[in-house]
C-alpha atoms as a PDB file:
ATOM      1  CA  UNK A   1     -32.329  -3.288   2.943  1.00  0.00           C
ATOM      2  CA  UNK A   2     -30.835  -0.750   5.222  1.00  0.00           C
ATOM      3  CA  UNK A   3     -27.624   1.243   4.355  1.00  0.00           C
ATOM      4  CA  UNK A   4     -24.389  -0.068   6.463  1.00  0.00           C
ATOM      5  CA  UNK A   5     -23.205   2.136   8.819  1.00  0.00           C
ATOM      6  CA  UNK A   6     -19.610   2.906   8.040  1.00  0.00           C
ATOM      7  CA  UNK A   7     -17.224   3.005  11.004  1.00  0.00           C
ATOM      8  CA  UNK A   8     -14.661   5.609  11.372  1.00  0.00           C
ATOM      9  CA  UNK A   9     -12.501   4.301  14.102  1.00  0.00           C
ATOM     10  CA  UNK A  10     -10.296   7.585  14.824  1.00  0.00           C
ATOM     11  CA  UNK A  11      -6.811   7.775  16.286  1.00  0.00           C
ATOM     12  CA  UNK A  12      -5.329  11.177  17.592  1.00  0.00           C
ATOM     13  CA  UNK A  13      -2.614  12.981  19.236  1.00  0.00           C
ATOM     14  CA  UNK A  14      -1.343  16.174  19.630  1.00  0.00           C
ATOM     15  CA  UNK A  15       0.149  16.216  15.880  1.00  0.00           C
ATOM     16  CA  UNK A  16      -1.630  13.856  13.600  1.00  0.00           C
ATOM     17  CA  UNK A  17      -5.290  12.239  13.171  1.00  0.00           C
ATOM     18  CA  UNK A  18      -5.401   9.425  11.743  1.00  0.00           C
ATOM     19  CA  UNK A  19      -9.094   7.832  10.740  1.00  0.00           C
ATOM     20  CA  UNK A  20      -9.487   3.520   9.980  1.00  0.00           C
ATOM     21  CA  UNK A  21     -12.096   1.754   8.291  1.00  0.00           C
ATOM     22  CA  UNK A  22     -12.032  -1.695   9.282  1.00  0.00           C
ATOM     23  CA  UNK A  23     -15.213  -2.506   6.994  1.00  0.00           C
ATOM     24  CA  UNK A  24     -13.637  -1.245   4.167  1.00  0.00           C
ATOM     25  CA  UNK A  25      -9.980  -3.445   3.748  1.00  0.00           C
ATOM     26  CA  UNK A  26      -8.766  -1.878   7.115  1.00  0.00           C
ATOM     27  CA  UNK A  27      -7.746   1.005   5.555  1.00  0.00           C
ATOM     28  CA  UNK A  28      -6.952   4.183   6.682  1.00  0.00           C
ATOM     29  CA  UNK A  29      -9.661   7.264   5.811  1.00  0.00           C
ATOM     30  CA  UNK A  30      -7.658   9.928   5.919  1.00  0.00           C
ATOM     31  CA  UNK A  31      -3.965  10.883   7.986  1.00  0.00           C
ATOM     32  CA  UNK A  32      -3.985  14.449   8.703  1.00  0.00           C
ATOM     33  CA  UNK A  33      -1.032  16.908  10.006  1.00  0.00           C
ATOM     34  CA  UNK A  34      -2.996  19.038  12.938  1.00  0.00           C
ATOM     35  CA  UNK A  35      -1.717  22.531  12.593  1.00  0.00           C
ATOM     36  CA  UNK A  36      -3.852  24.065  15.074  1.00  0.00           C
ATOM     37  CA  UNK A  37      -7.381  23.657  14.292  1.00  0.00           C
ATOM     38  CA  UNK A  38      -6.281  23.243  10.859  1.00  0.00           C
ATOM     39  CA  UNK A  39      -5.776  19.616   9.315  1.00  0.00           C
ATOM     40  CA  UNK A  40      -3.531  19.316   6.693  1.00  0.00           C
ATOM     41  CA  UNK A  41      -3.992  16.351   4.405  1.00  0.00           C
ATOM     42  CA  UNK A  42      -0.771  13.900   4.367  1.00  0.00           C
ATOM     43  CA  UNK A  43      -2.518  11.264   2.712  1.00  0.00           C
ATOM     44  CA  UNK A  44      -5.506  12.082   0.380  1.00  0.00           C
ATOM     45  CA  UNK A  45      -8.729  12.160   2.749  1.00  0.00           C
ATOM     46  CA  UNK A  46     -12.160  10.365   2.549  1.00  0.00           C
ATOM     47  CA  UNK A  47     -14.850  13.208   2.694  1.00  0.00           C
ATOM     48  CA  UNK A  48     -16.276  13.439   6.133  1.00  0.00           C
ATOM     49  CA  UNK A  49     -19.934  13.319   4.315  1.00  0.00           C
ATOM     50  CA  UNK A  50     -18.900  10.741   2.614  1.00  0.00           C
ATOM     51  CA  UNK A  51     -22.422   9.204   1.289  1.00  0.00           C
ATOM     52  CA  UNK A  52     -22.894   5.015   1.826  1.00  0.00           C
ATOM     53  CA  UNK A  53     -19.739   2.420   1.832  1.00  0.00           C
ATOM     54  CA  UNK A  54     -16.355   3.647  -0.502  1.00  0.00           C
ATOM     55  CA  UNK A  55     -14.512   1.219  -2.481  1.00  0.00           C
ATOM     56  CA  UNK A  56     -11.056   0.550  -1.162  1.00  0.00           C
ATOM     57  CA  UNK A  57      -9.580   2.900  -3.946  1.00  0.00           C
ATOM     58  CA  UNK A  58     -11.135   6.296  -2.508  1.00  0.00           C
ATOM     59  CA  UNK A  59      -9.487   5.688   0.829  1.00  0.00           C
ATOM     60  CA  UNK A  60      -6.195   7.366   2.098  1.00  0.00           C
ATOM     61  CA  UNK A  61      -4.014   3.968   2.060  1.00  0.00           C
ATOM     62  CA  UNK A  62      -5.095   0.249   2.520  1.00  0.00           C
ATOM     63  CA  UNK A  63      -3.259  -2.783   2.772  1.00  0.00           C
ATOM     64  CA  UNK A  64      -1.819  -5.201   0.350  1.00  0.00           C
ATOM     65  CA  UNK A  65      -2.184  -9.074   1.456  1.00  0.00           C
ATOM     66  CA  UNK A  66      -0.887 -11.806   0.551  1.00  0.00           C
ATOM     67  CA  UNK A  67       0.549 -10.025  -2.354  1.00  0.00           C
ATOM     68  CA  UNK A  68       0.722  -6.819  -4.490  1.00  0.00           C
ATOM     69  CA  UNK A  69      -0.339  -5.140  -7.125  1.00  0.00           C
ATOM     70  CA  UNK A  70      -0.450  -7.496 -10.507  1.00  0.00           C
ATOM     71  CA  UNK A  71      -0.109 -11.033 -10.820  1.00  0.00           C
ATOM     72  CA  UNK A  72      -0.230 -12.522 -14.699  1.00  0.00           C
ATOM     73  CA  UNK A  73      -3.919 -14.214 -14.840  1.00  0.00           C
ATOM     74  CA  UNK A  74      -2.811 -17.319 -15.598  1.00  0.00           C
ATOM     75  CA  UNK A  75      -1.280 -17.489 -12.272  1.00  0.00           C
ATOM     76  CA  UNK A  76       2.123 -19.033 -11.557  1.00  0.00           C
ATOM     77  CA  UNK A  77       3.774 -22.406 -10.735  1.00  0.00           C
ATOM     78  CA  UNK A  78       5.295 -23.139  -7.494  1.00  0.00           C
ATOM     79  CA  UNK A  79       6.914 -26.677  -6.584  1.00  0.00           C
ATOM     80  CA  UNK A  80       5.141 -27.972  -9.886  1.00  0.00           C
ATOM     81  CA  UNK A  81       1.843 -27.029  -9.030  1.00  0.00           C
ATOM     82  CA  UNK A  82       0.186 -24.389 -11.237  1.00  0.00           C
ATOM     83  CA  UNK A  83      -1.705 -21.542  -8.586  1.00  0.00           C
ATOM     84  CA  UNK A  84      -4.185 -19.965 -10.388  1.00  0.00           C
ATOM     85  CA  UNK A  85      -6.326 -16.914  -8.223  1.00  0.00           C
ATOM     86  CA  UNK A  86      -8.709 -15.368 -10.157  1.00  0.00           C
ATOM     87  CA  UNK A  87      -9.252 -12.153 -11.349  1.00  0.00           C
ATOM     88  CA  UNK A  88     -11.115 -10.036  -8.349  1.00  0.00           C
ATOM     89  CA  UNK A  89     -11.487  -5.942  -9.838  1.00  0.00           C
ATOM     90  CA  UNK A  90     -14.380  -5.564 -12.671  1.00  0.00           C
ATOM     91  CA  UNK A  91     -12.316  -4.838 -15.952  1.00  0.00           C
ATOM     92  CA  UNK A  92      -8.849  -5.972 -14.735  1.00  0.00           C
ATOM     93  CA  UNK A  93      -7.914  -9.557 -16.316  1.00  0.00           C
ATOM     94  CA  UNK A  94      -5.254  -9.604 -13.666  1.00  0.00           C
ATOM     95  CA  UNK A  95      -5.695 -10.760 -10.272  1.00  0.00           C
ATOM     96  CA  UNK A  96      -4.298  -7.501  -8.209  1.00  0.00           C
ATOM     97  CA  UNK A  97      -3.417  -6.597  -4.472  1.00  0.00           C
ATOM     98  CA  UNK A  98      -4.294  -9.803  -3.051  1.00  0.00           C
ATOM     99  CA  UNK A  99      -7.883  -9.801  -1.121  1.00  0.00           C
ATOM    100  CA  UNK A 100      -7.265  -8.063   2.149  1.00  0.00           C
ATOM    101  CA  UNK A 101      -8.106  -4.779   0.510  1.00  0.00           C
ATOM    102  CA  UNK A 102     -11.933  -6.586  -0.249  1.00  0.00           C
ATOM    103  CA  UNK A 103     -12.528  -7.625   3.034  1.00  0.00           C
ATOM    104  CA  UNK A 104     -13.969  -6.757   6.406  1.00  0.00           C
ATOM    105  CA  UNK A 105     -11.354  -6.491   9.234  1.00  0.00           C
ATOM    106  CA  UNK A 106     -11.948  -7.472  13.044  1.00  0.00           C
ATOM    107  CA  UNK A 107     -11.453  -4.908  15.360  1.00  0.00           C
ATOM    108  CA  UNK A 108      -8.829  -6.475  17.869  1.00  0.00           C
ATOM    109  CA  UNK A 109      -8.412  -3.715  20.212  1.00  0.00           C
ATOM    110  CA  UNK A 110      -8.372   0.115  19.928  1.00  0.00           C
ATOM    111  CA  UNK A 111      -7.037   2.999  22.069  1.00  0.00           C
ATOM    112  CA  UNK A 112      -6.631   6.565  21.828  1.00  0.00           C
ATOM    113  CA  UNK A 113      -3.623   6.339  19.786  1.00  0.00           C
ATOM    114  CA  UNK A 114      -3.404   2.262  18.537  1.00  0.00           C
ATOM    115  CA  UNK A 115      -5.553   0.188  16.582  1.00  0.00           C
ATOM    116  CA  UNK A 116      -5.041  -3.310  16.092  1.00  0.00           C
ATOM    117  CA  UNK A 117      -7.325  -5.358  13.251  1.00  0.00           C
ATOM    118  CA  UNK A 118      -7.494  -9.123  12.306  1.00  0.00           C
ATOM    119  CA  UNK A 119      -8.508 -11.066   9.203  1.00  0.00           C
ATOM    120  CA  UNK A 120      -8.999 -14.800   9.112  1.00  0.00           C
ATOM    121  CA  UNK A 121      -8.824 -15.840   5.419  1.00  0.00           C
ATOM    122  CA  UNK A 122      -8.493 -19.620   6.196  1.00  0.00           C
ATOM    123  CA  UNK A 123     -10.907 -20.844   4.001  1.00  0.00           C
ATOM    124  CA  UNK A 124      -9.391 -18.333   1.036  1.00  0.00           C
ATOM    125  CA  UNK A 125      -8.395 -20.275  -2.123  1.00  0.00           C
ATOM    126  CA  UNK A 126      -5.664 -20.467  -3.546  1.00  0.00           C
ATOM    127  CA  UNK A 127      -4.041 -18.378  -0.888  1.00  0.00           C
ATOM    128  CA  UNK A 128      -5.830 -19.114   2.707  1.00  0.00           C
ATOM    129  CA  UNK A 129      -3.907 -17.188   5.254  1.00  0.00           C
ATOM    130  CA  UNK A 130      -4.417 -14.958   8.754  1.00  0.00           C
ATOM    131  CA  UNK A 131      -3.387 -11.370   8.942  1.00  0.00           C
ATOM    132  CA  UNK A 132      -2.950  -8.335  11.325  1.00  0.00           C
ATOM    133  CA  UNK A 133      -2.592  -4.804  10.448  1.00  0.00           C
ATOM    134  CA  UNK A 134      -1.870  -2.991  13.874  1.00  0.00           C
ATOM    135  CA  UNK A 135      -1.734   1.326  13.409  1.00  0.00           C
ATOM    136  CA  UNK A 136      -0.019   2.967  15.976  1.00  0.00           C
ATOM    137  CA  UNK A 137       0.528   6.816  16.515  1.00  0.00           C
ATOM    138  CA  UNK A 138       3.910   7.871  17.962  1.00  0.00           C
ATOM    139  CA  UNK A 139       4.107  11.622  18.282  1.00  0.00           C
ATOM    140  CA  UNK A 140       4.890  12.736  14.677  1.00  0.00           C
ATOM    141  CA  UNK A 141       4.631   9.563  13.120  1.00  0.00           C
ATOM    142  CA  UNK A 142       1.615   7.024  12.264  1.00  0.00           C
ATOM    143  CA  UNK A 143       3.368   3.202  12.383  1.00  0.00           C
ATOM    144  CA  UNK A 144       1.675   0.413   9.906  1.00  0.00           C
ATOM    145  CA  UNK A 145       2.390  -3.372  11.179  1.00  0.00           C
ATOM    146  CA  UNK A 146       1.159  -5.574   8.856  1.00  0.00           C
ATOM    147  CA  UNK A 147       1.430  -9.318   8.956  1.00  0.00           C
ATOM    148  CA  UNK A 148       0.464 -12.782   7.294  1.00  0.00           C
ATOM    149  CA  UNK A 149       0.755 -15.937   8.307  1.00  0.00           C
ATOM    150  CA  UNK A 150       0.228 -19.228   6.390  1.00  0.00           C
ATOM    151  CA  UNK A 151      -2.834 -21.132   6.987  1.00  0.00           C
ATOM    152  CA  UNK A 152      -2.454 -23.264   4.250  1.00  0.00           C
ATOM    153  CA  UNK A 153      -1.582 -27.188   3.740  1.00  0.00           C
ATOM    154  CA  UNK A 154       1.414 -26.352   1.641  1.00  0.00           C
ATOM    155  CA  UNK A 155       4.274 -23.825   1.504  1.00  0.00           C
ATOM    156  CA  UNK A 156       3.503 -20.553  -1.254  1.00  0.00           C
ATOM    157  CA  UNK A 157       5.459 -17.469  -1.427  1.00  0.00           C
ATOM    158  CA  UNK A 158       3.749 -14.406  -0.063  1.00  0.00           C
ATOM    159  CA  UNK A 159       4.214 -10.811  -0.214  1.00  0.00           C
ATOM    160  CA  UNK A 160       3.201  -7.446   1.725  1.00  0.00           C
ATOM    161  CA  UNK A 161       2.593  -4.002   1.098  1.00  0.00           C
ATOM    162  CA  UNK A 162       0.834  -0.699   1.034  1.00  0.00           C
ATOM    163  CA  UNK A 163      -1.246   1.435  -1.255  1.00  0.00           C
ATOM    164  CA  UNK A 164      -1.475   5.016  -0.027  1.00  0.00           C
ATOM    165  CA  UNK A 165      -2.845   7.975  -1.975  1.00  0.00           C
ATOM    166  CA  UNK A 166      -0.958  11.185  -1.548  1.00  0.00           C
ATOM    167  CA  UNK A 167      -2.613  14.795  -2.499  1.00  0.00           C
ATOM    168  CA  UNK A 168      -1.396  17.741  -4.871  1.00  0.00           C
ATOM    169  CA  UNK A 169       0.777  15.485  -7.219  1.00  0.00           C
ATOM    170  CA  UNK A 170       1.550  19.114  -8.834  1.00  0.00           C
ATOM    171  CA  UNK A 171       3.473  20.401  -6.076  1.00  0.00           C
ATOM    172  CA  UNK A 172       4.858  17.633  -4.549  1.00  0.00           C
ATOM    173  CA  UNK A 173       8.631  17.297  -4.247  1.00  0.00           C
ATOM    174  CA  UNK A 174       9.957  13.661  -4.220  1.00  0.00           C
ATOM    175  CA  UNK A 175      12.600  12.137  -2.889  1.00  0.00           C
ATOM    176  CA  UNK A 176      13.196   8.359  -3.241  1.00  0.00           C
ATOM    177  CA  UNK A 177      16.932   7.112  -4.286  1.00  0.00           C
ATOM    178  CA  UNK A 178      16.504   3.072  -6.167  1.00  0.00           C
ATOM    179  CA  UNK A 179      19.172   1.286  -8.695  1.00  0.00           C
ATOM    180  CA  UNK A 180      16.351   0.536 -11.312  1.00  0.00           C
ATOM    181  CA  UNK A 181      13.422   0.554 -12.300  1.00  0.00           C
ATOM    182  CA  UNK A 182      10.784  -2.381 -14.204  1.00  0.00           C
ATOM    183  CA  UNK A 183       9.589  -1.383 -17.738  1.00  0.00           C
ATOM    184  CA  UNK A 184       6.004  -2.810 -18.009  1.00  0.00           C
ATOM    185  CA  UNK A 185       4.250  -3.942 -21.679  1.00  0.00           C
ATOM    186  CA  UNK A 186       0.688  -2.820 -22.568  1.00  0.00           C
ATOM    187  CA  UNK A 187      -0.686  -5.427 -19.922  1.00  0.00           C
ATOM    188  CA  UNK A 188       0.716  -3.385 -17.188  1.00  0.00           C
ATOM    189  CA  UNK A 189       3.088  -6.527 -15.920  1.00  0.00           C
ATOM    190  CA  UNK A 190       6.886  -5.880 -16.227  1.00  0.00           C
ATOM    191  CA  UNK A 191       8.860  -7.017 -19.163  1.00  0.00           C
ATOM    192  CA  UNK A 192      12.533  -5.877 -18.421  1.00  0.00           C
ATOM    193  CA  UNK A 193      14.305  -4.187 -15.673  1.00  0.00           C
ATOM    194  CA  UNK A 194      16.766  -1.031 -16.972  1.00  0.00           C
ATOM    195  CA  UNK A 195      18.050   1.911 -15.814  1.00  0.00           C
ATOM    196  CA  UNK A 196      16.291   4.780 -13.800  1.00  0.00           C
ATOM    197  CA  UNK A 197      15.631   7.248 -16.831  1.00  0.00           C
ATOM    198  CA  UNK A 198      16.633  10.457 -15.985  1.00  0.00           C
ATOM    199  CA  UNK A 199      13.507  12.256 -15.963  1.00  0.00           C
ATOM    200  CA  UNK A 200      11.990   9.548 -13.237  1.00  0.00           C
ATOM    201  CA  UNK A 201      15.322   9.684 -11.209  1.00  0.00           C
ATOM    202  CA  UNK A 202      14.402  10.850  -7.268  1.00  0.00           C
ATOM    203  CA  UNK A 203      17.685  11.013  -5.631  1.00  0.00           C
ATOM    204  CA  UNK A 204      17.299  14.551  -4.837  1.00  0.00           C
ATOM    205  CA  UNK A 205      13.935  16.126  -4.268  1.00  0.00           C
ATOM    206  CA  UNK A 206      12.413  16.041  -8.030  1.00  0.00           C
ATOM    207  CA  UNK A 207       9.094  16.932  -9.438  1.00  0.00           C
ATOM    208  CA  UNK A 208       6.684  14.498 -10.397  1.00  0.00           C
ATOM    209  CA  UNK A 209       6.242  13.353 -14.193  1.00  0.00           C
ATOM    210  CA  UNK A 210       3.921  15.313 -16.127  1.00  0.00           C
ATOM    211  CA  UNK A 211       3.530  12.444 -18.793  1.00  0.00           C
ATOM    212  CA  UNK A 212       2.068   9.979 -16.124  1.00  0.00           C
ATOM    213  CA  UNK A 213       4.141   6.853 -14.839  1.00  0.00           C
ATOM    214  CA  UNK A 214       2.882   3.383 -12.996  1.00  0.00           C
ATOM    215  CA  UNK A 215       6.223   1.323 -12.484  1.00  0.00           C
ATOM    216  CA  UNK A 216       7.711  -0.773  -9.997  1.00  0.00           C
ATOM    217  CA  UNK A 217      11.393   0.890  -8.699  1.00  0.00           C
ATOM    218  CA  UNK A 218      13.591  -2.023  -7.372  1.00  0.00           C
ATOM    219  CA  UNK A 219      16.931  -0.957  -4.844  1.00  0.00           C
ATOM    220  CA  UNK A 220      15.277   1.024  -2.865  1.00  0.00           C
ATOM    221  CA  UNK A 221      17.015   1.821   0.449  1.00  0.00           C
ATOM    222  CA  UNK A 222      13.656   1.832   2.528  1.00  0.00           C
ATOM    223  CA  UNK A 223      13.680   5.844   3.073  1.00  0.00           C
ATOM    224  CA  UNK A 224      11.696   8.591   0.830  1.00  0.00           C
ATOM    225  CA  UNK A 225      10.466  12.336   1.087  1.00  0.00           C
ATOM    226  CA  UNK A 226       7.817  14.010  -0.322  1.00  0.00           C
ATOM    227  CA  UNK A 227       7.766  17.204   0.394  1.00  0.00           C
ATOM    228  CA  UNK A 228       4.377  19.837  -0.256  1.00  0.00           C
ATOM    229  CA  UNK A 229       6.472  23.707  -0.361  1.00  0.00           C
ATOM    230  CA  UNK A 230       2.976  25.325  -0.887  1.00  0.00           C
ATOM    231  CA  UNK A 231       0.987  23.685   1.792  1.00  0.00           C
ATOM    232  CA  UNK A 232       3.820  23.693   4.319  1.00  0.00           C
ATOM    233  CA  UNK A 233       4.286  19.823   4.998  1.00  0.00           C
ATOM    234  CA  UNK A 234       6.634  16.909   4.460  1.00  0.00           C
ATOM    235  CA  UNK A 235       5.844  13.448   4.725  1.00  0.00           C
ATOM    236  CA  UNK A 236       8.785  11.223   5.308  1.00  0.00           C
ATOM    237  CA  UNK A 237       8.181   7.261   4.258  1.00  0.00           C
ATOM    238  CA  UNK A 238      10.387   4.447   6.075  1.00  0.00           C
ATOM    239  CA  UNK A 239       9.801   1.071   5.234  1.00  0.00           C
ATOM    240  CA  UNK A 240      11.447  -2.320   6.028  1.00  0.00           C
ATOM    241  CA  UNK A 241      10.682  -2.741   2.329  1.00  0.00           C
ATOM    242  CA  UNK A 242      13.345  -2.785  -0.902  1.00  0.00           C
ATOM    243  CA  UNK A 243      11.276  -1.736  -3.887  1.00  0.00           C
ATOM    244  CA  UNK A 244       8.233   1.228  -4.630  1.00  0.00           C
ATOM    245  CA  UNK A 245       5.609   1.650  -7.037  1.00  0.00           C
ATOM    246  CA  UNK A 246       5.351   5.081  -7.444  1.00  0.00           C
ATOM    247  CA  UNK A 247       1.511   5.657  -9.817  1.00  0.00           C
ATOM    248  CA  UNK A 248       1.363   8.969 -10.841  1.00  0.00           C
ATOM    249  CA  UNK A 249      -1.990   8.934 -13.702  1.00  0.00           C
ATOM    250  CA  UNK A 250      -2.006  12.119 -16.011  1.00  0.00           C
ATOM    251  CA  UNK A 251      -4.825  14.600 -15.225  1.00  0.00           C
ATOM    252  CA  UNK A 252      -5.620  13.668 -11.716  1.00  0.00           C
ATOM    253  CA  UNK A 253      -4.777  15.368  -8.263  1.00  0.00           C
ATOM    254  CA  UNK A 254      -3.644  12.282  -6.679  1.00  0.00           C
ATOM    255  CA  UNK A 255      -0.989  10.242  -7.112  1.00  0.00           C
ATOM    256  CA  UNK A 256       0.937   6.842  -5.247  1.00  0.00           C
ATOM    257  CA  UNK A 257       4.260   6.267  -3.824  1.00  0.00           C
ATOM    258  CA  UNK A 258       3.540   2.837  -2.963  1.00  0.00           C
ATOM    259  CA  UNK A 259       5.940   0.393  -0.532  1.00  0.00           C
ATOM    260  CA  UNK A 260       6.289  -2.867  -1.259  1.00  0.00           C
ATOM    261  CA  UNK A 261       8.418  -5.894  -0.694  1.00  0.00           C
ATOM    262  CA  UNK A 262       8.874  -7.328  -4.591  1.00  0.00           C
ATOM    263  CA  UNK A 263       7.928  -6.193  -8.245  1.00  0.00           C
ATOM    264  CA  UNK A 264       4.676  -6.427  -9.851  1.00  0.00           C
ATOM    265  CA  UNK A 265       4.345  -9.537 -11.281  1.00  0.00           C
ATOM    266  CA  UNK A 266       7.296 -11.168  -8.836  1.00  0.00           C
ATOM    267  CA  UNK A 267       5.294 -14.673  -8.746  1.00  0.00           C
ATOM    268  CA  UNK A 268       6.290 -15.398 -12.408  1.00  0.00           C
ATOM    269  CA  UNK A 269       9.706 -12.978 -12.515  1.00  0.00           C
ATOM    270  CA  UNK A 270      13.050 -14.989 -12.250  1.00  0.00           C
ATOM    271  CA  UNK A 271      14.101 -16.302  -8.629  1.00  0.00           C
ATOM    272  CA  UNK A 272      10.537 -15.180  -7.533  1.00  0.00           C
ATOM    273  CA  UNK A 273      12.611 -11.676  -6.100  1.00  0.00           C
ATOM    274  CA  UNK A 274      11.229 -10.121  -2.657  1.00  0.00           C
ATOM    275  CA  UNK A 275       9.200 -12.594  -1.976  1.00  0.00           C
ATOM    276  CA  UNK A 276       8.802 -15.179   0.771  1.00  0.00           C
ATOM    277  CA  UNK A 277       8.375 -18.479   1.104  1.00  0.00           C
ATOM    278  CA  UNK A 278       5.981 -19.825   4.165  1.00  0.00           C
ATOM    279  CA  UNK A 279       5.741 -22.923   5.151  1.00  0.00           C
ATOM    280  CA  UNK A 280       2.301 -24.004   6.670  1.00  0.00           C
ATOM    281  CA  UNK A 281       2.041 -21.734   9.506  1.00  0.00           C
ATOM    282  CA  UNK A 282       5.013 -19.518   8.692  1.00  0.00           C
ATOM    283  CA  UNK A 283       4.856 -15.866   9.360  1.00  0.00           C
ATOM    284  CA  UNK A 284       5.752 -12.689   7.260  1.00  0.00           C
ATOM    285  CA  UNK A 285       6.031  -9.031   9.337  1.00  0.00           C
ATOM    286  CA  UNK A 286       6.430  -6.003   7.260  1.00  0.00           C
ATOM    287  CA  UNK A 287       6.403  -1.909   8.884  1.00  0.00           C
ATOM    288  CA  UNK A 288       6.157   1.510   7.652  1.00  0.00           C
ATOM    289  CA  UNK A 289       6.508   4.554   9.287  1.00  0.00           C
ATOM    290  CA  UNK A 290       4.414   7.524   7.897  1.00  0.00           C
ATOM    291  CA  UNK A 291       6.236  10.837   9.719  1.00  0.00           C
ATOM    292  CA  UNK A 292       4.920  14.453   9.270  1.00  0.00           C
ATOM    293  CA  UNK A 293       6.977  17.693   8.995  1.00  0.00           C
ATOM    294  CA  UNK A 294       5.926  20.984   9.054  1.00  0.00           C
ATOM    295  CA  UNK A 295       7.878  23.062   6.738  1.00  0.00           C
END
């Protein structure tokens, strides 16, 4: 059979390049701070070489639809009904990030410096559901729009997010204030909700952890900072979004500040927190604003 041909779809203005993949989960290849004919990595970049198809996990950011990160795999129960989606990464016994990141996205329309994607996941069990993820660049900043809408029978709570991959976890400088943070058991899904330790407290601009950390922050206020001193740029993150999952694995040169609109595991948590109940047809809107800074 012949290799796909992977699309780079590329958006660009005078201060950022942004490149989409709508094959791979709509997500974004690479977002780049032009400094001349130099581009500077704000996200983490997909090779331009880049041999056959990636998986969504080697790309810059991708989106998060109709929920994130971990869900327990026996699923949860919602007006006496037990929902059940099964497990969709090889080796993960938990169903995670939804399926929009698996999918092929529709190209909608596309201009010089907006991109606007569909997916039609009506026939998706248990979850079946239509989304948009619309990328817009506005002179320093790269806007995500995502949105879901129920195409369902019945009413389930949903939940939106993103997944981006930032560079040079070493030098970055973080800045991220949020009232407390999830504790998580060996399974990865959160057992108990605490205080910010102090050495994972970002309300100034803080180094990373050293000893790795994969937790879900909860009171955010929707605004963070990370800032690169040696490579001379700043990405600022504003979301319409109250908690982050900030990933940050031991011995590797990436790391994620992730935005998200409830905890890991919020479909079983008490009170179902952050996330939103549609009715059949019912819409959810989420948007986050990725702005560069030259230092």
């Amino acid at each position: 059979m012949p290799t796909p041909v992977l699309e780079r779809l590329t958006l660009q203005n005078g201060r950022l390049m942004a490149e989409v993949l709508p094959q791979v989960g709509g997500g974004l290849a690479r977002l780049d701070w032009l400094r001349g004919s130099e581009r500077v990595p704000l996200l983490r970049g997909l090779p331009d070489g880049f041999p056959g198809m990636p998986l969504p996990g080697q790309l810059a950011c991708f989106p998060l639809v109709p929920w994130s990160n971990r869900m327990a795999p026996t699923g949860f129960t919602f007006d006496g009904v037990q929902v059940v989606p099964q497990p969709n990464r090889e080796g993960e016994p938990c169903p995670i990030h939804g399926d929009g990141w698996q999918q092929r996205w529709r190209i909608a329309a596309h201009h010089e410096t907006s991109l606007t994607l569909s997916l039609d996941r009506w026939d998706a069990r248990p979850f079946a559901y239509t989304a948009e993820l619309r990328y817009t660049l506005a002179m320093d900043a790269l806007v995500v729009e995502l949105s879901v809408r129920n195409a369902g029978r019945t009413a389930l709570p949903f939940g939106l997010g993103l997944h981006p991959w930032m560079p040079d976890p070493g030098g970055a400088l973080l800045q991220a204030g949020a009232n407390s943070i999830w504790m998580a058991g060996p399974d990865k899904l959160p057992i108990a909700r605490q205080d910010i330790p102090a050495h994972w407290r970002f309300d100034h601009p803080s180094s990373l952890p050293q000893d790795g950390v994969d937790n879900v922050f909860e009171g955010w206020h929707g605004d963070a900072r990370i800032a690169w001193p040696a490579r001379g740029v700043a990405l600022e993150v504003a979301a319409d979004m109250d908690y982050f999952i900030l990933y940050v694995p031991q011995g590797r040169d990436v790391f994620c500040f992730e935005p998200v609109d409830h905890p890991i595991n919020a479909h079983n948590l008490p009170g179902q927190p952050g996330l939103t109940v549609l009715a059949p047809g019912g819409t959810l809107r989420r948007r986050c604003v990725f702005r560069g800074e030259a230092l």
